[in-house]
Protein backbone atom coordinates (compact mmCIF):
# COMPACT_ATOMS: atom_id res chain seq x y z
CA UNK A 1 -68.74 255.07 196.44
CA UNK A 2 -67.34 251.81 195.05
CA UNK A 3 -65.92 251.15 198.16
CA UNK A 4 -69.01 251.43 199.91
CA UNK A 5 -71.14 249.75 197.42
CA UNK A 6 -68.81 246.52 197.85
CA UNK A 7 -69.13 246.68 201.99
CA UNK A 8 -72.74 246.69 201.06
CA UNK A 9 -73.12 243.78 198.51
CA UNK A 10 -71.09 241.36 200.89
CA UNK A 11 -72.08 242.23 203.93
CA UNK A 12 -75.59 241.32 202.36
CA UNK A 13 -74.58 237.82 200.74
CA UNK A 14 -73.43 237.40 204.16
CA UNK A 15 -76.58 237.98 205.50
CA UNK A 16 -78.86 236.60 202.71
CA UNK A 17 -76.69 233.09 203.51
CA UNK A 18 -77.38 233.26 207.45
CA UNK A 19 -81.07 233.95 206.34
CA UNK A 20 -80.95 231.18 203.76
CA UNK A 21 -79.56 228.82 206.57
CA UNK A 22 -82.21 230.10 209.22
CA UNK A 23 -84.88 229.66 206.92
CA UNK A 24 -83.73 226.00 206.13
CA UNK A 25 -83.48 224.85 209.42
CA UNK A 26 -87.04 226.38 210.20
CA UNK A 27 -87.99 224.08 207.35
CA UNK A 28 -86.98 221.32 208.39
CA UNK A 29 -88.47 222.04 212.31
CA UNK A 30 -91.39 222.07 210.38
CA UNK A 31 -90.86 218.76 208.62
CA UNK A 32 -90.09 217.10 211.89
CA UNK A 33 -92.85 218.52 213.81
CA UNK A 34 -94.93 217.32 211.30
CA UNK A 35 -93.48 214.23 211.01
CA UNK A 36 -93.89 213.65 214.90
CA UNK A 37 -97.56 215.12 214.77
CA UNK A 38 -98.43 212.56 211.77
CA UNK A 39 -97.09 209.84 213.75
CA UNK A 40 -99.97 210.29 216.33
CA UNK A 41 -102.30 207.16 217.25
CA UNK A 42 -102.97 205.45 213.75
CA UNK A 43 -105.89 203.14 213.25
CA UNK A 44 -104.64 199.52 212.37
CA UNK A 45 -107.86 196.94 212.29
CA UNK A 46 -111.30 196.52 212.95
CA UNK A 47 -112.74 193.12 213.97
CA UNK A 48 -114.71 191.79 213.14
CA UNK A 49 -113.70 193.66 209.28
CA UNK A 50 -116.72 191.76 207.50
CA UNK A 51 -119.87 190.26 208.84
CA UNK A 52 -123.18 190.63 208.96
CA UNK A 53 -126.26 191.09 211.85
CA UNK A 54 -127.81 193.71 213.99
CA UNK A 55 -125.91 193.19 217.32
CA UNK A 56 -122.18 193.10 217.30
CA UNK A 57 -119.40 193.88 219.30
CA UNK A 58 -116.93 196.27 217.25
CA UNK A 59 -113.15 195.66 218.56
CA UNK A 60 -111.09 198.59 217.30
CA UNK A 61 -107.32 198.67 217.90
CA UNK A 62 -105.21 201.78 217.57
CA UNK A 63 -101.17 202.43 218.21
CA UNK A 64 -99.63 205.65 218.73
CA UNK A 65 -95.26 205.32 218.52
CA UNK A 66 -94.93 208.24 221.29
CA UNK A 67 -97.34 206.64 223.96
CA UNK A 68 -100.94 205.18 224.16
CA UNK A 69 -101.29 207.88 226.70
CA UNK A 70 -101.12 210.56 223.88
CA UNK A 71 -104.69 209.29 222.79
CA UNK A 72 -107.39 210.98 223.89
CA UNK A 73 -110.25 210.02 221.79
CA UNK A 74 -111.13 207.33 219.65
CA UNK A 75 -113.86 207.00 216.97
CA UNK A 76 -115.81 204.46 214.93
CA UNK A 77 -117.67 205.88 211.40
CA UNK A 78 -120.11 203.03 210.22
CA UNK A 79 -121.54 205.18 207.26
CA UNK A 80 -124.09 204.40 205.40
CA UNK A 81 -122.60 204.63 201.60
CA UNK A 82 -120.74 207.94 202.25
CA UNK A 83 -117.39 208.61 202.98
CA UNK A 84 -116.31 210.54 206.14
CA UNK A 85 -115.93 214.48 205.19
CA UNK A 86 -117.33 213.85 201.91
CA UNK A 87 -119.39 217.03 200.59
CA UNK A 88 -123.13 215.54 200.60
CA UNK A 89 -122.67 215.46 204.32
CA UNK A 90 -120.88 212.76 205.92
CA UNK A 91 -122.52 212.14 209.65
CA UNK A 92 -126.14 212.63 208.63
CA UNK A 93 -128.34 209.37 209.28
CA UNK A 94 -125.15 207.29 210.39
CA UNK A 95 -123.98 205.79 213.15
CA UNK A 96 -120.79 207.44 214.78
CA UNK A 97 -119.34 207.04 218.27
CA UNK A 98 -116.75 208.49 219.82
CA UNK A 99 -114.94 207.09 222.74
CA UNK A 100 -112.82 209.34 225.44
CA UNK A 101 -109.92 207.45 227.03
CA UNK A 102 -110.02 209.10 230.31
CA UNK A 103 -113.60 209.89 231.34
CA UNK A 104 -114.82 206.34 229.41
CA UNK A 105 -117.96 208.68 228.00
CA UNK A 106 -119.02 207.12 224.49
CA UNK A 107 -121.09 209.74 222.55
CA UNK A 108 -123.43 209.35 219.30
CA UNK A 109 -124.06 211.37 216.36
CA UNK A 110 -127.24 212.76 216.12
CA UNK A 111 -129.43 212.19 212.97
CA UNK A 112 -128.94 215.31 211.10
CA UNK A 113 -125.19 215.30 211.73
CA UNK A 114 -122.68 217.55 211.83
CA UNK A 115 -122.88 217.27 216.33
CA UNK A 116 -122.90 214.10 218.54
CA UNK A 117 -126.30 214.13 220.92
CA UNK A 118 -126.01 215.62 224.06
CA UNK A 119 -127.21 212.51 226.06
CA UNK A 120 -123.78 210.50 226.59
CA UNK A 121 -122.99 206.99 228.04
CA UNK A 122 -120.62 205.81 230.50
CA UNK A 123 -118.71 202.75 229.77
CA UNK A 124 -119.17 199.97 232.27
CA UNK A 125 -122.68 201.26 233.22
CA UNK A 126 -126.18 200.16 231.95
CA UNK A 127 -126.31 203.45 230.19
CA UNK A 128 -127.54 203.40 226.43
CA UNK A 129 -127.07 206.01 223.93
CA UNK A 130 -129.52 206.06 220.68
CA UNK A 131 -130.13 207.66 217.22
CA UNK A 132 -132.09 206.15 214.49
CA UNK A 133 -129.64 204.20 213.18
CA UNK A 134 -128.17 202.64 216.48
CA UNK A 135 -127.68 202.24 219.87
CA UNK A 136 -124.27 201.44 221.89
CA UNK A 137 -124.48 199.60 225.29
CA UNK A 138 -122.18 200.72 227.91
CA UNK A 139 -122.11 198.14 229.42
CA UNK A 140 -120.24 196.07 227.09
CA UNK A 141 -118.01 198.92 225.55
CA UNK A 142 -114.83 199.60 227.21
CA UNK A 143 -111.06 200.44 226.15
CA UNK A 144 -107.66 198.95 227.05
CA UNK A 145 -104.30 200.45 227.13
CA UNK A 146 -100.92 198.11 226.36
CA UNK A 147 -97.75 199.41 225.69
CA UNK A 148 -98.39 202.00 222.57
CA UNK A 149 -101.48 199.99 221.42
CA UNK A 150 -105.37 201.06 222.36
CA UNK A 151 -107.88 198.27 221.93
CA UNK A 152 -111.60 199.90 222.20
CA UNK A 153 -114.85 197.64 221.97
CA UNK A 154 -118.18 199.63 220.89
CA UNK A 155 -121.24 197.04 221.47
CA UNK A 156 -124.09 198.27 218.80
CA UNK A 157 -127.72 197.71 218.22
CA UNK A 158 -128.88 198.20 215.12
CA UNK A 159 -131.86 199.40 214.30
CA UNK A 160 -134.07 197.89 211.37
CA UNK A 161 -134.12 200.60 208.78
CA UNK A 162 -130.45 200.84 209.04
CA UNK A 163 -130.31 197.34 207.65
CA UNK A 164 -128.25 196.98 204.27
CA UNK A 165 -124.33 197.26 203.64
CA UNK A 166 -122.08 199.49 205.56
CA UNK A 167 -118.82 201.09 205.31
CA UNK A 168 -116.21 200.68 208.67
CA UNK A 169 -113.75 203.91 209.23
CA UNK A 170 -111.32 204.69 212.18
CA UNK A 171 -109.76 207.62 213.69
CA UNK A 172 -108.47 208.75 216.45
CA UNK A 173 -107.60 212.42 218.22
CA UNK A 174 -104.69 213.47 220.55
CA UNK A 175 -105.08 215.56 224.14
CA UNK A 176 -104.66 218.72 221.42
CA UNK A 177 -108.00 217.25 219.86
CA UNK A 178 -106.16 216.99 216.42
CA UNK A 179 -107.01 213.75 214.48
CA UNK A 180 -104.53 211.84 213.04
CA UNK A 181 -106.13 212.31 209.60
CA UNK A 182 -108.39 214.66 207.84
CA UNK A 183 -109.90 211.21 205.96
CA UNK A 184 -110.00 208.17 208.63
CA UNK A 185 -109.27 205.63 206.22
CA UNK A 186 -111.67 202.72 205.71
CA UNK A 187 -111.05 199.40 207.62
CA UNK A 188 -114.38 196.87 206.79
CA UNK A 189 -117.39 196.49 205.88
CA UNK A 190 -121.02 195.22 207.38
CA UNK A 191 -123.79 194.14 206.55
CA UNK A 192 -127.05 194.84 209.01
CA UNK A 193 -129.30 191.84 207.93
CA UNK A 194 -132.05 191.48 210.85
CA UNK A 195 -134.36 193.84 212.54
CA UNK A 196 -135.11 190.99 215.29
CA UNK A 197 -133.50 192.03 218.93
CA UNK A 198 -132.77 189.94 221.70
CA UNK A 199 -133.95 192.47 224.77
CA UNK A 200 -133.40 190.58 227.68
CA UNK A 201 -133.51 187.00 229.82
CA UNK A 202 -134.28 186.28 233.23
CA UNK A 203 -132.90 185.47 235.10
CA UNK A 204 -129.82 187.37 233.67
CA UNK A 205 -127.60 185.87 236.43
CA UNK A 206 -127.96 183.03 239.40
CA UNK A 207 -127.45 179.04 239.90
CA UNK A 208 -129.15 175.80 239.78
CA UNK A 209 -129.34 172.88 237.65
CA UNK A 210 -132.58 173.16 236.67
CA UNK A 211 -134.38 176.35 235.27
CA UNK A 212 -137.08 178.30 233.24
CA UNK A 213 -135.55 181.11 231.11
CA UNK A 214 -137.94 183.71 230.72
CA UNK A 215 -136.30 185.71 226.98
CA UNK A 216 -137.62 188.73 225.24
CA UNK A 217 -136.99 189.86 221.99
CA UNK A 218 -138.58 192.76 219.80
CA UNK A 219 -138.89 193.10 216.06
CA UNK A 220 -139.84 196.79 214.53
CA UNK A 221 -140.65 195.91 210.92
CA UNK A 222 -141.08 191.82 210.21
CA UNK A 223 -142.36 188.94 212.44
CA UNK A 224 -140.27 187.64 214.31
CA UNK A 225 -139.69 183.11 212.81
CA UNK A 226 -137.44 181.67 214.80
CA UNK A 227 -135.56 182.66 218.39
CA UNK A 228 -132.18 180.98 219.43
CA UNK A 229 -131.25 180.47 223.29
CA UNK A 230 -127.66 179.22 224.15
CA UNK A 231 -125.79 178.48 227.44
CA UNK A 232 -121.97 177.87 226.99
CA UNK A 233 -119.42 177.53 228.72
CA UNK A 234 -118.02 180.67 225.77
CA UNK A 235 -119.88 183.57 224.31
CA UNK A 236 -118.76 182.69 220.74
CA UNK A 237 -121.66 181.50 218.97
CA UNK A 238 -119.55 180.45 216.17
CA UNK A 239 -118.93 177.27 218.37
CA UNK A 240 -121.79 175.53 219.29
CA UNK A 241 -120.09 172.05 220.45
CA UNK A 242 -120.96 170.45 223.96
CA UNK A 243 -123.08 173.38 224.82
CA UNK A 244 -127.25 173.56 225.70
CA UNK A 245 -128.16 175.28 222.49
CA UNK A 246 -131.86 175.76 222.11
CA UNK A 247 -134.22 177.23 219.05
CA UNK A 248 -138.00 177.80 219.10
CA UNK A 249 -140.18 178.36 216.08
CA UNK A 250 -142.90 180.56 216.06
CA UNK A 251 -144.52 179.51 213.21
CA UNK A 252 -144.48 175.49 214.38
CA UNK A 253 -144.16 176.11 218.06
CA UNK A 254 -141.40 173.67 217.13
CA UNK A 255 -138.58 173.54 220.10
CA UNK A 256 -134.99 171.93 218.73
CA UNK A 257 -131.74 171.27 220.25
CA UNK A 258 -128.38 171.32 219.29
CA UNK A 259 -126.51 167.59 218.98
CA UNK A 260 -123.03 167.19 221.12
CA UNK A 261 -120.81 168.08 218.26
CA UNK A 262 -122.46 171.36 217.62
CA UNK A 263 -123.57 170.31 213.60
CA UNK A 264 -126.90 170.11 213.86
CA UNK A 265 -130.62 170.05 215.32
CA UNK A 266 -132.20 166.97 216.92
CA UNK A 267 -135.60 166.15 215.68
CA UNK A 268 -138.16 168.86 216.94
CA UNK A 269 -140.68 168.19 220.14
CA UNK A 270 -144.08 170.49 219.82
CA UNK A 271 -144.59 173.18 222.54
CA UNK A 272 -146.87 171.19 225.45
CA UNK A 273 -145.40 167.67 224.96
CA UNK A 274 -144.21 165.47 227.54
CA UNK A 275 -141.61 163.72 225.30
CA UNK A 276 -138.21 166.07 226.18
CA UNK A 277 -134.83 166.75 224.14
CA UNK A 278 -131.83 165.76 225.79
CA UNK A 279 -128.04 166.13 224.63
CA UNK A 280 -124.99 165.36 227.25
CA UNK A 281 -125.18 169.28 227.89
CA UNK A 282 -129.53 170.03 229.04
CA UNK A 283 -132.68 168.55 229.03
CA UNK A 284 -135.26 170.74 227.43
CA UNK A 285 -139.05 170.05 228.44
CA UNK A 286 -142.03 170.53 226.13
CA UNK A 287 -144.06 171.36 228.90
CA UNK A 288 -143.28 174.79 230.51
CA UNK A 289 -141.39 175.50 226.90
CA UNK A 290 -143.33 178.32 225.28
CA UNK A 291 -144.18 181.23 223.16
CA UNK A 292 -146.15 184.77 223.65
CA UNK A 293 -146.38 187.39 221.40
CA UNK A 294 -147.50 190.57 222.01
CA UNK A 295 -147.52 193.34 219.44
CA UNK A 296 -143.72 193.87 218.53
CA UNK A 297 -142.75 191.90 221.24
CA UNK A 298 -142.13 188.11 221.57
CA UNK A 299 -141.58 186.43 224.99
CA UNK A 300 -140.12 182.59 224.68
CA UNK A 301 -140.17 180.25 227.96
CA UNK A 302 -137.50 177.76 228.31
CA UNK A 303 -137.93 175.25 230.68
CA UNK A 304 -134.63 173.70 231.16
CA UNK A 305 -132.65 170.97 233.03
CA UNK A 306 -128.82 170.31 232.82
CA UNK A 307 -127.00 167.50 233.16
CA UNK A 308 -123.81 166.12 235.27
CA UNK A 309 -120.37 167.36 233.95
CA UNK A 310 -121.75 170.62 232.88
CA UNK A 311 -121.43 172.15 235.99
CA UNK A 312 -119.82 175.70 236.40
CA UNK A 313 -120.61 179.50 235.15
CA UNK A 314 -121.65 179.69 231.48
CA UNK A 315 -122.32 182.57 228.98
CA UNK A 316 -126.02 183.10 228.31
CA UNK A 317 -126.33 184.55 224.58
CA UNK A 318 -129.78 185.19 221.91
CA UNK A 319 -130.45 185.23 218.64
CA UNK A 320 -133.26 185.33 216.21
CA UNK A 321 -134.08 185.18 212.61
CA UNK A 322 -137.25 187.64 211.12
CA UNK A 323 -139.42 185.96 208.28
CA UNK A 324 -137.38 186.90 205.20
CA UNK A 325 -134.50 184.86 206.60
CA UNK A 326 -132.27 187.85 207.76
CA UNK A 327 -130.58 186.63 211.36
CA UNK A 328 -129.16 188.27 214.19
CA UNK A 329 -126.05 186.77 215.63
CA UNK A 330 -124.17 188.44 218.45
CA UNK A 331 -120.94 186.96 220.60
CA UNK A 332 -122.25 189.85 223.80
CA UNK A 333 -123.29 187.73 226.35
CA UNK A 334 -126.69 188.97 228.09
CA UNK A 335 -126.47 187.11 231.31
CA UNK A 336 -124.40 184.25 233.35
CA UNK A 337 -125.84 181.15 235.09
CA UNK A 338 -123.79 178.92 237.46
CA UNK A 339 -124.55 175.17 236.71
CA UNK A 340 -124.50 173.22 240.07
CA UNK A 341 -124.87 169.65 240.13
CA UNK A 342 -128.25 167.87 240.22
CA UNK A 343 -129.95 166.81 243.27
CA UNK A 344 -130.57 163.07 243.59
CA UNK A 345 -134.38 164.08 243.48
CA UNK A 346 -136.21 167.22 241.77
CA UNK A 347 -135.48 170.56 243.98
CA UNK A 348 -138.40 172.36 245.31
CA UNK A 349 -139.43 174.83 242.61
CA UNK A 350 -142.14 176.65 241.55
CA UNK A 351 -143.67 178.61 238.36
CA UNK A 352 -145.52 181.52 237.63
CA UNK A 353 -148.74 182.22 234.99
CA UNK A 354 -150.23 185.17 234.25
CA UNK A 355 -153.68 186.79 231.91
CA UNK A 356 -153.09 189.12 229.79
CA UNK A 357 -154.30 193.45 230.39
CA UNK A 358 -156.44 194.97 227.73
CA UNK A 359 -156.73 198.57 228.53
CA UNK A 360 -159.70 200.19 226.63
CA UNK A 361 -159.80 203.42 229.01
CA UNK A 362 -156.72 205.07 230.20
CA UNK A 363 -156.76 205.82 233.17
CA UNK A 364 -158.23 202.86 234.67
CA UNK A 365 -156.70 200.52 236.27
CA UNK A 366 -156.79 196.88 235.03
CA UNK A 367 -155.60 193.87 236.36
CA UNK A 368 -153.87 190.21 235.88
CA UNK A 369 -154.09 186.87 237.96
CA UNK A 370 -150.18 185.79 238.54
CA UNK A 371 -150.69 181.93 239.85
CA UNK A 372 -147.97 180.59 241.51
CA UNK A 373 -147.82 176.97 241.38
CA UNK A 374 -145.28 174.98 243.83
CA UNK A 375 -143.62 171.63 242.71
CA UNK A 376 -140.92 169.09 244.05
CA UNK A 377 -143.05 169.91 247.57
CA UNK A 378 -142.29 173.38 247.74
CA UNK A 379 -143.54 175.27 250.85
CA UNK A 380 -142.13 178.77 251.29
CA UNK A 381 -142.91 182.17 251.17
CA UNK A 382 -142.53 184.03 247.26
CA UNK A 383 -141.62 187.48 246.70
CA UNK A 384 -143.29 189.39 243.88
CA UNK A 385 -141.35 192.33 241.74
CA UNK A 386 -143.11 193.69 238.84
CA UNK A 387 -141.30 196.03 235.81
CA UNK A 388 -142.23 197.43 232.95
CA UNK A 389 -140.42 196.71 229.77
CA UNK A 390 -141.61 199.78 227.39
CA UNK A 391 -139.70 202.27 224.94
CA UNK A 392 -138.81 205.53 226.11
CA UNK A 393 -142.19 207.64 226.05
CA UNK A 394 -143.56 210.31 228.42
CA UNK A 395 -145.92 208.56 230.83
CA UNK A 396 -145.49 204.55 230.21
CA UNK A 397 -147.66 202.36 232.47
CA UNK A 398 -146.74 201.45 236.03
CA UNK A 399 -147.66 198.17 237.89
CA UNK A 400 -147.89 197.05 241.69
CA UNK A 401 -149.55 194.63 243.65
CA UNK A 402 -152.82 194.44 245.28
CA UNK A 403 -152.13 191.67 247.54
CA UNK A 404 -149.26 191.56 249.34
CA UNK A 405 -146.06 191.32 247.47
CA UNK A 406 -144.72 188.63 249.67
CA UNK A 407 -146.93 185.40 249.70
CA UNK A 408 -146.72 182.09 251.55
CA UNK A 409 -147.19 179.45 249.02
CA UNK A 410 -148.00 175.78 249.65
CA UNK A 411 -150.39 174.92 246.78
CA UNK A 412 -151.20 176.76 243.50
CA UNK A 413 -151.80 180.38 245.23
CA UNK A 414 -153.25 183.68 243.01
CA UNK A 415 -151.79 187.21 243.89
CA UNK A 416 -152.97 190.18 241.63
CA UNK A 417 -151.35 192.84 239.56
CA UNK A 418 -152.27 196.28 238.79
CA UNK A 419 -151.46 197.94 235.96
CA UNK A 420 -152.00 201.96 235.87
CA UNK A 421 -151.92 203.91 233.13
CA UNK A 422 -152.37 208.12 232.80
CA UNK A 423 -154.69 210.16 230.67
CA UNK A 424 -154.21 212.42 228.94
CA UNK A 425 -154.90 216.29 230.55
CA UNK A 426 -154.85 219.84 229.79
CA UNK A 427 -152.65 222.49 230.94
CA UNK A 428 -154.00 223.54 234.54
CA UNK A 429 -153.71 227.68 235.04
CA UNK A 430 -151.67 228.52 238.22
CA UNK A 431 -152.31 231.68 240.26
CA UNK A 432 -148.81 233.15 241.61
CA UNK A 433 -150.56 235.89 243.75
CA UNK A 434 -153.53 233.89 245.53
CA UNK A 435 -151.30 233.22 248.46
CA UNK A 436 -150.86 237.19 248.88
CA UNK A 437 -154.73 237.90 248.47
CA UNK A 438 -155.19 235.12 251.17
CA UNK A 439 -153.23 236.19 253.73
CA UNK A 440 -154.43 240.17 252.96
CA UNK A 441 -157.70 238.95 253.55
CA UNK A 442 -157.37 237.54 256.77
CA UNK A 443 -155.85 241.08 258.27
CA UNK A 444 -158.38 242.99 256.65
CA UNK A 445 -161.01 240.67 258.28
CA UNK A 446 -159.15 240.95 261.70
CA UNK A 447 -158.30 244.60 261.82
CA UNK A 448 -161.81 245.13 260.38
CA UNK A 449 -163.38 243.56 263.47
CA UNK A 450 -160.78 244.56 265.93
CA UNK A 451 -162.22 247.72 266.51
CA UNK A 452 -165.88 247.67 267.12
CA UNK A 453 -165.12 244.81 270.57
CA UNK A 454 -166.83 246.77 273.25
CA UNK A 455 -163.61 248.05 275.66
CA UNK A 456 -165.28 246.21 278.48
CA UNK A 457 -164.69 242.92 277.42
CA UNK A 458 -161.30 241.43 278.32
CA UNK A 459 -158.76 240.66 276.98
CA UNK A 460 -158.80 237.42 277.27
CA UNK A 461 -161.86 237.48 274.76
CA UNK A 462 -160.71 239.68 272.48
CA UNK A 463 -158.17 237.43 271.80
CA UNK A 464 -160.51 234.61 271.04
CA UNK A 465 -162.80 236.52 268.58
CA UNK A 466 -159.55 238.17 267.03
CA UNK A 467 -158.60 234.28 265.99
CA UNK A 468 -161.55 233.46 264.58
CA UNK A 469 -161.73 236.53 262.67
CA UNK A 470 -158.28 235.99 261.14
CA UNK A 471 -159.52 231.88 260.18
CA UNK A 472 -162.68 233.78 258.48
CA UNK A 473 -160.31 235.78 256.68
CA UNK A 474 -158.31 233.09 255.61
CA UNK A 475 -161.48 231.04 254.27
CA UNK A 476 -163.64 233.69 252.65
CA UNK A 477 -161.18 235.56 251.27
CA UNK A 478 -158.86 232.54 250.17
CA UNK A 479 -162.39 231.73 248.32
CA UNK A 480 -163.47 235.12 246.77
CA UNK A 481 -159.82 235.10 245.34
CA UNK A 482 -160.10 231.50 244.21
CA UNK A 483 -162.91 232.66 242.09
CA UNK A 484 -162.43 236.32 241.60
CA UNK A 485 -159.08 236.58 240.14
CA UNK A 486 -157.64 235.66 236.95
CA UNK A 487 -155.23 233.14 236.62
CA UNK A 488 -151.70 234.23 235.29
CA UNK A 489 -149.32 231.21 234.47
CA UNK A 490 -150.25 228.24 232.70
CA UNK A 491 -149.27 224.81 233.29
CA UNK A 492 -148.02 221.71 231.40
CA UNK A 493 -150.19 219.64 229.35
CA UNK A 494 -149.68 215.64 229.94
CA UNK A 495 -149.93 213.44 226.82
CA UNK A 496 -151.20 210.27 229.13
CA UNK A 497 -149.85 206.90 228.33
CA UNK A 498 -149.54 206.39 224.53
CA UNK A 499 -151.46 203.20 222.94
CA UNK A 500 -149.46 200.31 221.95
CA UNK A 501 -148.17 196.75 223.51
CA UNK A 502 -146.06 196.77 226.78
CA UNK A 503 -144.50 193.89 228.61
CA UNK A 504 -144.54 193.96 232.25
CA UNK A 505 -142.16 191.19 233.34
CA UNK A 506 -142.66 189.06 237.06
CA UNK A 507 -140.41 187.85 239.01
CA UNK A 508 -141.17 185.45 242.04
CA UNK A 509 -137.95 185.28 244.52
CA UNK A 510 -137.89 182.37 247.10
CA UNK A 511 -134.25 182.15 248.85
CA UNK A 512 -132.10 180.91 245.48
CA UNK A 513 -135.28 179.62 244.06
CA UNK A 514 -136.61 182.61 240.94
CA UNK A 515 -139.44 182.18 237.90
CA UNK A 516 -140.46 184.79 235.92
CA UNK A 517 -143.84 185.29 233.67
CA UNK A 518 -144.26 188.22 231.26
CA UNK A 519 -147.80 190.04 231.38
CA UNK A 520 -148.79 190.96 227.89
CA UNK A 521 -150.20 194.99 228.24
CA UNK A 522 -152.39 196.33 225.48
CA UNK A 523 -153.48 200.13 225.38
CA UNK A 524 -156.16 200.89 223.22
């Protein structure tokens, strides 16, 4: 028994030391494999970290030490005073994106949180993605891949109630969909000052040296006081030196211009005068230089001239400042223009004018008188283009011409532009089975009738009469069923074209030669 009980005892310390060994190099598999897995893609900067406005570009850079290929997806948390995967609910009235290496699709969070929105964008398109607190442009956001390092721009709107200071987080997820961190650390701050919004310009691209800018900006909550135009040869509006920088105030109708060195604002010109502002960079004019507001909308004209030596593509970027002072500075460029040198005399050009749509009945159609007026001896033909600049509702107002869109233009020539809008309607009541009850009618009818022909007549006849018995069928019974029986299915009910301001921008093309005029639309 002793003998046994010894064979026992060491052939278990035997065993319990194999086990003991197994056991410890399980552990430390474990610690390496979790070593490797912590050493996924780690966030390492946003830029910029601090700032302030309600566009900006958001360049987030990431580095993973086993590949930048190991990276799937890469996110940006700009919270609104609560930390990611806090308990009150982390994602809920934020703005969130997510960016997927491969497919280049940028989602949002939705308001409530705790899912992105099912809408996504596409980077490199003219896709937009929104929630209440943002919205990210496509078209500016991409991602680049170097070495073990991802660099991803997000390009955000900001919305006005968002405005106030924010908190900057990063994270990032490998092809397993594991993130590198249950709490992306925090990497900035922001602050979203302005609720004004530079929409659009046109033109957004083309050539010349001389031009009028047609620009469009929105503001939700404030009026809009002042609106900044630039055209340099860089995007950075930090820099302002040897570049056409432009500002309009609303208030004034005041028009300024940047000096050469980029430190300050000549004296001001008045909207209409025919004293212009000149640097070595553009000549601004007071007449053609103006301002229309339309609701939450502001359009600003800038009629603009450049000068020798600036030739060659520059950046076209906008700004604006609301009445409490709050601005909105953005380095995203919304458009390119190719300086070309100036002719030895003015070019042929032309402009365009429009009157402004009321719209007391929807429904109706109403109209405005676009003049085109030639200059420099212009003599060519113009074609119109109309579009709508509206939010995203249900039935927003269309436009077209009723003259023809192309126009030969030799002296100050009038076209006109419709504007429709669609009222509001009921749900219409479909009948699925009226289709059956027509075409039973029509045999009935025929085989009804078929009968009584006398035998003698021919056949030729009988065939004639049988015809016009079936179209008899069709029509009387197709209208007893119309009003005999009951419809079964009911329709959708349209909500018509929502009151409110609308822009509907115009564009006259002539060969290289492009103005633009913005019709203001009011729906009562």
């Amino acid at each position: 028994m002793k003998s046994f009980y010894v064979l026992i005892s060491a052939s278990w310390r035997r065993s319990s030391f194999k086990l003991s060994r197994v056991f410890s190099v399980l552990f430390m598999g474990l610690n390496v494999a979790g070593a490797m897995h912590a050493q996924s893609a780690n966030p390492i900067s946003i830029s910029p970290s601090s700032g302030s406005g309600s566009v900006q570009a958001f360049i987030a850079t990431y580095t993973d030490p086993n590949s930048a290929t190991d990276v799937q997806s890469l996110s940006l948390f700009i919270m609104n005073g609560v930390a990611p995967d806090s308990k009150s609910g982390w994602s809920a009235n934020a703005c969130i994106l997510n960016y997927t290496i491969g497919s280049g699709v940028i989602q949002l969070v939705q308001d409530a949180g705790g899912a992105f929105l099912s809408n996504t964008a596409i980077a490199g398109t003219v896709q937009t993605v929104s929630n209440s607190q943002c919205t990210v442009l496509a078209i500016l956001s991409s991602a680049n891949i170097s070495g073990n390092t991802v660099t991803v721009t997000f390009y955000v709107e900001f919305t006005a109630p968002f405005r106030g200071a924010k908190q900057l987080y990063l994270s990032a997820g490998n092809p397993e969909g594991d993130n590198n961190t249950n709490l992306p650390p925090q990497v900035g701050n922001y602050n979203v000052t302005s609720s004004v919004l530079p929409l659009s310009v046109f033109p957004s691209s083309g050539s010349g040296s001389e031009q009028i800018f047609t620009t469009v900006y929105s503001d939700e909550t404030t009026q809009v006081a002042s609106v900044f135009f630039n055209i340099k040869s860089t995007a950075n509006n930090t820099s302002a030196a040897n570049a056409c920088k432009l500002r309009y105030n609303l208030d004034t109708a005041e028009i300024l211009l940047v000096n050469d060195a980029g430190t300050h604002y000549s004296s001001p010109i008045i909207s209409g005068s025919t004293t212009p502002l000149s640097n070595s960079q553009c000549t601004v004019y007071g007449v053609g230089t103006y301002a229309v507001t339309s609701g939450n909308y502001v359009v600003v004209y800038f009629n603009v001239s450049f000068a020798p030596g600036f030739e060659g593509e520059k950046k076209i970027t906008m700004a604006g400042v609301d009445e409490t002072g709050a601005s909105s500075v953005s380095n995203g460029a919304v458009g390119t223009y190719t300086v070309t040198t100036p002719p030895p005399t003015a070019a042929p050009n032309f402009t365009l004018t429009n009157t402004a749509v009321s719209i007391a009945l929807v429904g109706v159609p109403e109209t405005s008188t676009i003049t085109i007026t030639p200059s420099g001896g212009f003599n060519g033909n113009v074609a119109l283009t109309c579009t709508v600049i509206s939010p995203a509702i249900p039935d927003p107002p269309t436009c077209a011409f009723a003259t023809p869109s192309t126009i030969s233009v030799n002296a100050e020539t009038t076209a006109t532009l419709v504007v429709n809008t669609t009222a509001a309607s009921a749900a219409r009541f479909h009948n699925p089975l009226q289709p059956f009850f027509v075409a039973a009618g029509s045999i009935t009818m025929a085989a009804l009738l078929f009968p009584v022909l006398p035998v003698r007549w021919r056949w030729q006849t009988r065939l004639s009469l049988l015809v016009l018995a079936t179209i008899a069928g069709v029509t009387g019974c197709g209208a007893i069923n119309s009003r005999v029986i009951a419809p079964t299915s009911l329709g959708t009910a349209n909500p018509g074209t929502a009151a409110g301001n609308y822009i509907v921008a115009v564009t006259g093309t002539s060969g290289a030669t492009t103005a633009t005029t913005a019709v203001s639309v009011t729906v009562k």
